[in-house]
Protein backbone atom coordinates (compact mmCIF):
# COMPACT_ATOMS: atom_id res chain seq x y z
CA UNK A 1 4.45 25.00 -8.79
CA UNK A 2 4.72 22.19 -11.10
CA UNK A 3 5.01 18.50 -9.86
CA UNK A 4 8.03 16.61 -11.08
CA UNK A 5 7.26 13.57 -12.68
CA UNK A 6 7.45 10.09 -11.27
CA UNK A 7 10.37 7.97 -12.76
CA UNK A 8 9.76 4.72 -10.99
CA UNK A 9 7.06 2.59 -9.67
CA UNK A 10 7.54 2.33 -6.22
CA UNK A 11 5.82 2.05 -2.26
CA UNK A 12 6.32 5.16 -1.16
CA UNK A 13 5.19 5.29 2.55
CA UNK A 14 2.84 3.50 5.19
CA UNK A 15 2.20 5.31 8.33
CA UNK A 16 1.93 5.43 10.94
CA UNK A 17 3.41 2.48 11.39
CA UNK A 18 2.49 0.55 14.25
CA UNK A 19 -0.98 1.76 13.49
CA UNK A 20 -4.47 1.17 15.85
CA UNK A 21 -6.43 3.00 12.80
CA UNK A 22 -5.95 4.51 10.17
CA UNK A 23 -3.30 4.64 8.15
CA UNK A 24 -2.15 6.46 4.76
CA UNK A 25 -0.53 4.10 2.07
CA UNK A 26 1.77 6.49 -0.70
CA UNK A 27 2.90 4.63 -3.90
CA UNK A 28 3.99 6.06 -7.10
CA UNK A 29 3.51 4.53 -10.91
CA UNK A 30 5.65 5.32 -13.54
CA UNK A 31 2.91 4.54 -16.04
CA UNK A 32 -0.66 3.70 -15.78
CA UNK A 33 -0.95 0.14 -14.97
CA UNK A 34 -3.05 -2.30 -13.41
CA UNK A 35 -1.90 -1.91 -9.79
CA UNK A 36 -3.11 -3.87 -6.44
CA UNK A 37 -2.29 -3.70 -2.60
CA UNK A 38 -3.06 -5.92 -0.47
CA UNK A 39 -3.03 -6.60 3.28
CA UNK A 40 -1.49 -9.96 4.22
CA UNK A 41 -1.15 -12.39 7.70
CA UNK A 42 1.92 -13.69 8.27
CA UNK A 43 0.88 -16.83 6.25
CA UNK A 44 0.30 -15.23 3.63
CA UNK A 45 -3.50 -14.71 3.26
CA UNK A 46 -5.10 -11.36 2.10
CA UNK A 47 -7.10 -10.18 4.77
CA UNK A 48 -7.65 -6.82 3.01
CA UNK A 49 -7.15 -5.64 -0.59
CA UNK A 50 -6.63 -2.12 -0.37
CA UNK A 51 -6.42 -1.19 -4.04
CA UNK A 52 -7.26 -2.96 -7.41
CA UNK A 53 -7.64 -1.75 -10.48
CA UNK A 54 -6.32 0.16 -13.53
CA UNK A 55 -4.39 3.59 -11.90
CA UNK A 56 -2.98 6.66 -13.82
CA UNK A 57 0.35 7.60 -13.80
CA UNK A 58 1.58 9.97 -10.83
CA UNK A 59 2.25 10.09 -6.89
CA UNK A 60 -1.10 8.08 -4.77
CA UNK A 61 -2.66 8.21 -1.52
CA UNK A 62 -4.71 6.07 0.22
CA UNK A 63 -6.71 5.85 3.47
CA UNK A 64 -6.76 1.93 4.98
CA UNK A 65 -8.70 1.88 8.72
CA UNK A 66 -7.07 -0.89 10.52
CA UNK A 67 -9.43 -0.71 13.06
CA UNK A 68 -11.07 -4.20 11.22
CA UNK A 69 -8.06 -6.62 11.92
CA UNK A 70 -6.87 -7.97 14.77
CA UNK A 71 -3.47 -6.69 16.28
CA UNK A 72 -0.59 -8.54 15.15
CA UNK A 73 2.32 -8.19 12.53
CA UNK A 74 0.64 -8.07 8.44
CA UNK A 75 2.61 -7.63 5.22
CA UNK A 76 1.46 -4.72 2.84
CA UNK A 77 2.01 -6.37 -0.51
CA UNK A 78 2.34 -4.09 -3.62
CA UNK A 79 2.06 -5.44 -7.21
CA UNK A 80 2.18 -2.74 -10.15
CA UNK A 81 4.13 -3.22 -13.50
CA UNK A 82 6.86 -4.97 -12.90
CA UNK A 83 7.73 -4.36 -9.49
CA UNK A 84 6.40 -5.94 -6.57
CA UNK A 85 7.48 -4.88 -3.13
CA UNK A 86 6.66 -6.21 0.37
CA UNK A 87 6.50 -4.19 3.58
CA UNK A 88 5.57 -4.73 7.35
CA UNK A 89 2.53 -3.23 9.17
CA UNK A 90 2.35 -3.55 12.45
CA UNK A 91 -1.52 -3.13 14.05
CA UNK A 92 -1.69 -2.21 17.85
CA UNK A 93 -4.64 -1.87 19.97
């Protein structure tokens, strides 16, 4: 069965959310682009970058362990194209 194309560049998904591990992170791209995800505190620091690079076109998954941070509330922050889009994570112990 054929996969219908992606028509905007989006965060798809985090969970689970609260997490204690890992976690999968779903984001589409309209267009290949340089895309990046990061992990932030809540003052804003990366703590984590997730994903960084040039990325095709199409629907993406990705496996972040949380298990590294320390509980608390984080911001996943997702930059591709034009879009940027901010999200809370929740890590519990």
């Amino acid at each position: 069965m054929p996969v219908a194309p992606v028509n905007r560049t989006r965060l798809a998904a985090i969970a689970p959310n609260p997490t204690g591990g890992r976690t999968l992170i779903c984001f589409e791209l309209r267009e290949r682009c340089d895309a990046r995800i990061r992990v932030c505190d809540v003052s804003g620091r990366a703590v984590k970058t997730v994903h960084d690079g040039m990325t095709n076109p199409g629907r993406h998954e990705l496996d972040w362990d949380a298990g590294g941070i320390a509980p608390g509330l984080y911001f996943l922050v997702f930059d591709a194209f034009s879009t940027h889009e901010t999200r809370k994570v929740t890590v519990v112990r």
